[in-house]
N, C-alpha and C. Protein backbone atom coordinates (compact mmCIF):
# COMPACT_ATOMS: atom_id res chain seq x y z
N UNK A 1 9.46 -1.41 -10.18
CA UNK A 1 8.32 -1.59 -11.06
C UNK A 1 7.18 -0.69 -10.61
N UNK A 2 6.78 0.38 -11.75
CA UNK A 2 5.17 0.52 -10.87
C UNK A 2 4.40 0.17 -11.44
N UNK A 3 3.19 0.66 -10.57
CA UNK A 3 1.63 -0.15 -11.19
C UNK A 3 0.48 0.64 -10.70
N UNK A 4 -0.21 0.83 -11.40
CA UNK A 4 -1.66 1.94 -10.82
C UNK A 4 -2.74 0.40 -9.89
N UNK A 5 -2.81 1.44 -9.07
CA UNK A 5 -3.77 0.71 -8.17
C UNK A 5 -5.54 1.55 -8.58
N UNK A 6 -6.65 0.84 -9.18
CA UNK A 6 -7.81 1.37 -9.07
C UNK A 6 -8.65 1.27 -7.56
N UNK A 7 -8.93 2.51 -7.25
CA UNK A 7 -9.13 2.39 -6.21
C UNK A 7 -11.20 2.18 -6.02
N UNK A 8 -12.44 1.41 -5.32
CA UNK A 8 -13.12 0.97 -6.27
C UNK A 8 -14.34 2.27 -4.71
N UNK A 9 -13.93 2.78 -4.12
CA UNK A 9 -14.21 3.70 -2.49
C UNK A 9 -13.68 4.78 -2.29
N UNK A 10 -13.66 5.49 -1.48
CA UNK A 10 -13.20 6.45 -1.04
C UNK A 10 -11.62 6.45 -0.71
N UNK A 11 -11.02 5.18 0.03
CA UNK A 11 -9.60 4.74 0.55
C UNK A 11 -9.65 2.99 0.63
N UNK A 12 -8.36 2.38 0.56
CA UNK A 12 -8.52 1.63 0.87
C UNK A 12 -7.29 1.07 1.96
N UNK A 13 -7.66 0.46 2.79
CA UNK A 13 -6.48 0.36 4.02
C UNK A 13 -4.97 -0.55 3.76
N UNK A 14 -3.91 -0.10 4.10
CA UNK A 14 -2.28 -0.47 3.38
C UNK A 14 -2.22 -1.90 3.53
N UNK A 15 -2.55 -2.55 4.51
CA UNK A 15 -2.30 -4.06 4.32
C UNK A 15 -3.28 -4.70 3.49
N UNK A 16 -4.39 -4.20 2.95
CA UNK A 16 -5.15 -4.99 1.99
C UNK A 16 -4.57 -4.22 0.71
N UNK A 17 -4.37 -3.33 0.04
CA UNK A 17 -3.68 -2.95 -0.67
C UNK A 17 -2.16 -3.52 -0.97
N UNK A 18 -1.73 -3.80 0.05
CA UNK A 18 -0.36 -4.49 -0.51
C UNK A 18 -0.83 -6.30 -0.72
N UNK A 19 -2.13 -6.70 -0.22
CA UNK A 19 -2.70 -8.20 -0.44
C UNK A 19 -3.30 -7.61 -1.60
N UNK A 20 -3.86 -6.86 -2.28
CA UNK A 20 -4.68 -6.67 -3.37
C UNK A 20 -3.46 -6.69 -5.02
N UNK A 21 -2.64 -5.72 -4.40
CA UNK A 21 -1.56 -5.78 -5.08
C UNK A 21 -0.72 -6.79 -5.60
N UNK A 22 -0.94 -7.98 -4.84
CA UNK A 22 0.11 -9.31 -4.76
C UNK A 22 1.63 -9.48 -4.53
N UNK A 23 1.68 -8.01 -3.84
CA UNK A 23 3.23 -7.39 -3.09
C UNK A 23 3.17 -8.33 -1.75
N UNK A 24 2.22 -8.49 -1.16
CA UNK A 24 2.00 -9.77 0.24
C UNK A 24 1.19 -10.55 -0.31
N UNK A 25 1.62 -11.87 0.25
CA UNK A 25 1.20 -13.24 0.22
C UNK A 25 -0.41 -13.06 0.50
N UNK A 26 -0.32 -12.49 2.00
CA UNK A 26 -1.87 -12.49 2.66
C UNK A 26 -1.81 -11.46 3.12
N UNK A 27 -2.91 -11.31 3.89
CA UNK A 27 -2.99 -9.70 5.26
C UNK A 27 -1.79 -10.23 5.58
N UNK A 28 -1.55 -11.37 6.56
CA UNK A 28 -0.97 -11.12 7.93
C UNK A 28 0.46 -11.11 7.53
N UNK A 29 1.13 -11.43 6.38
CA UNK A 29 1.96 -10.79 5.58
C UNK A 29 2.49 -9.56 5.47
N UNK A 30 1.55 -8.95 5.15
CA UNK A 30 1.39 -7.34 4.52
C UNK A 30 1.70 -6.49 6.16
N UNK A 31 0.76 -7.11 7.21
CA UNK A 31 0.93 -6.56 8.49
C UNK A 31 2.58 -6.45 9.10
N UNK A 32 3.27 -7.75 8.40
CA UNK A 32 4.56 -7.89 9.14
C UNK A 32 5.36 -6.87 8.26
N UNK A 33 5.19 -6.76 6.78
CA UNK A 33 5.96 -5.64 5.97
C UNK A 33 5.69 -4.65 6.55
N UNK A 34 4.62 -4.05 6.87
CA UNK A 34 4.37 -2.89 7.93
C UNK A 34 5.26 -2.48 8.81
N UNK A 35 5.20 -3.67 9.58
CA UNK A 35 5.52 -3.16 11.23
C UNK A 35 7.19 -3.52 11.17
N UNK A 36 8.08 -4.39 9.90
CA UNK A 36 9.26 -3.82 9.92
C UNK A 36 9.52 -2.95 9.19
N UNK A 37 9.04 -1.66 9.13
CA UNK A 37 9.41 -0.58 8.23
C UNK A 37 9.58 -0.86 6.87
N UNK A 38 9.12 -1.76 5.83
CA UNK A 38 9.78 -1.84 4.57
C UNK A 38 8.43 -0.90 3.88
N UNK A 39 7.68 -0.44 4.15
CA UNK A 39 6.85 0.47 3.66
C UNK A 39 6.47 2.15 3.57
N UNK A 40 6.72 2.72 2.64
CA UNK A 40 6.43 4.48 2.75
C UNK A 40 5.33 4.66 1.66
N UNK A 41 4.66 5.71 2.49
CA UNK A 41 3.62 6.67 1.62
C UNK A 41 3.93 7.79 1.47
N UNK A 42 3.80 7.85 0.44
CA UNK A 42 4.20 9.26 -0.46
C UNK A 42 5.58 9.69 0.11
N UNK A 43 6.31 9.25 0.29
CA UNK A 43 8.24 8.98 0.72
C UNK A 43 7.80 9.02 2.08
N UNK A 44 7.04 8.93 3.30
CA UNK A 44 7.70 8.69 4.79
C UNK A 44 6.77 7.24 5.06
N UNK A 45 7.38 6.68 6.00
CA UNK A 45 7.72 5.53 6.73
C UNK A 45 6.49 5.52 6.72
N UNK A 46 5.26 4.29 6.96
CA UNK A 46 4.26 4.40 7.65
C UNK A 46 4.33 3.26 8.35
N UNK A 47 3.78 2.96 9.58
CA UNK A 47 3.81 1.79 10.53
C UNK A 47 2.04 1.69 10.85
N UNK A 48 1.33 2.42 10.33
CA UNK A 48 -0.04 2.27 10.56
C UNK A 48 -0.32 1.28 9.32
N UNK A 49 -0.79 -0.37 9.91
CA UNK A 49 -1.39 -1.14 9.05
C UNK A 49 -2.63 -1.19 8.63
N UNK A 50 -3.12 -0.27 8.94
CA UNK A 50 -4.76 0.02 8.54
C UNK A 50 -5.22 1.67 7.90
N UNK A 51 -3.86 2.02 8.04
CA UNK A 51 -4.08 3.33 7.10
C UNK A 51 -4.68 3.89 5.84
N UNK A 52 -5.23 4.72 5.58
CA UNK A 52 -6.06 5.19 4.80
C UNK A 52 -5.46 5.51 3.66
N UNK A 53 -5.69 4.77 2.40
CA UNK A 53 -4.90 5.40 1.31
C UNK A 53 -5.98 5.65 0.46
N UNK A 54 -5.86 7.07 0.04
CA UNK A 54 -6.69 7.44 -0.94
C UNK A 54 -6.21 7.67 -2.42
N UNK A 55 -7.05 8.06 -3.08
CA UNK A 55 -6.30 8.59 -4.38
C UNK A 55 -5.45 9.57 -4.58
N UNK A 56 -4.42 9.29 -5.49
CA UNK A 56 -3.18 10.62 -5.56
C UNK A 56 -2.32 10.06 -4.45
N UNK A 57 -2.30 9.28 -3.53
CA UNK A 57 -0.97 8.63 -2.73
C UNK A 57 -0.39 7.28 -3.49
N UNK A 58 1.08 7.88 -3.14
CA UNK A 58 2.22 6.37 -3.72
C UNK A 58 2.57 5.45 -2.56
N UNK A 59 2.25 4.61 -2.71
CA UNK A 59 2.54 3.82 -1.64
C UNK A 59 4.21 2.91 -2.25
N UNK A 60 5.28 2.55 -1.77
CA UNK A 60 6.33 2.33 -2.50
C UNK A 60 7.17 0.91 -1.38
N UNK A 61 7.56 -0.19 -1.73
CA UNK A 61 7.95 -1.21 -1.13
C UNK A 61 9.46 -1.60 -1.63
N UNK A 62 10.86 -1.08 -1.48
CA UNK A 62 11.73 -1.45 -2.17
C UNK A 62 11.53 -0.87 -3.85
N UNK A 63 11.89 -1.66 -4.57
CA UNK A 63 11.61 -0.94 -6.15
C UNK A 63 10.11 -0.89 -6.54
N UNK A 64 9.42 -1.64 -6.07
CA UNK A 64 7.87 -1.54 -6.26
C UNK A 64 6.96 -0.10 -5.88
N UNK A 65 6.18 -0.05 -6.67
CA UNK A 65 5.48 1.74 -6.31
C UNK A 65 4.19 1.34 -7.34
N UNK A 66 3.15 1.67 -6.08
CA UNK A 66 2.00 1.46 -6.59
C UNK A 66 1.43 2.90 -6.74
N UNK A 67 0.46 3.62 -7.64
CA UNK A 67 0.22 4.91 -7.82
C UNK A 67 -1.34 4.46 -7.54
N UNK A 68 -2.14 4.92 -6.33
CA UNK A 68 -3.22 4.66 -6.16
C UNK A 68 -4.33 5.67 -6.96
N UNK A 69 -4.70 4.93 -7.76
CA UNK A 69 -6.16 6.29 -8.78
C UNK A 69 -7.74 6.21 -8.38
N UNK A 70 -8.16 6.75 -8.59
CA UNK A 70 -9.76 6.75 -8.49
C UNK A 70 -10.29 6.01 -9.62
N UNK A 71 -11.36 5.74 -9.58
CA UNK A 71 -12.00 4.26 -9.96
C UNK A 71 -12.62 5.27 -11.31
């Protein structure tokens, strides 16, 4: 499934983005999808749960793919 993410800043960090999204329950959720690899930006792995996603990055979870845009 995808889905445009409005982004409402400059970036917004991957575990609140996947809580904003309603892809995780909560943060501390989103932190554990992290840190077992089920997450890539723009196709590679990321393990940074506080990473910077700006506009023009795909962030992608299994079939899910969020297309992050500017506000």
């Amino acid at each position: 499934m995808n889905m445009d993410f409005q982004l409402r800043g400059e970036y917004i960090e991957l575990d609140k983005l996947l809580k904003a999204t309603g892809l995780a329950q909560s943060g501390g959720r989103a932190r554990v999808m992290i840190t077992e690899g089920l997450v890539q930006v723009d196709g590679q792995l990321e393990s940074r749960k506080t990473a910077k996603i700006r506009s023009g990055q795909v962030v992608t979870i299994g079939n899910e793919r969020i297309e992050v845009r500017a506000a």
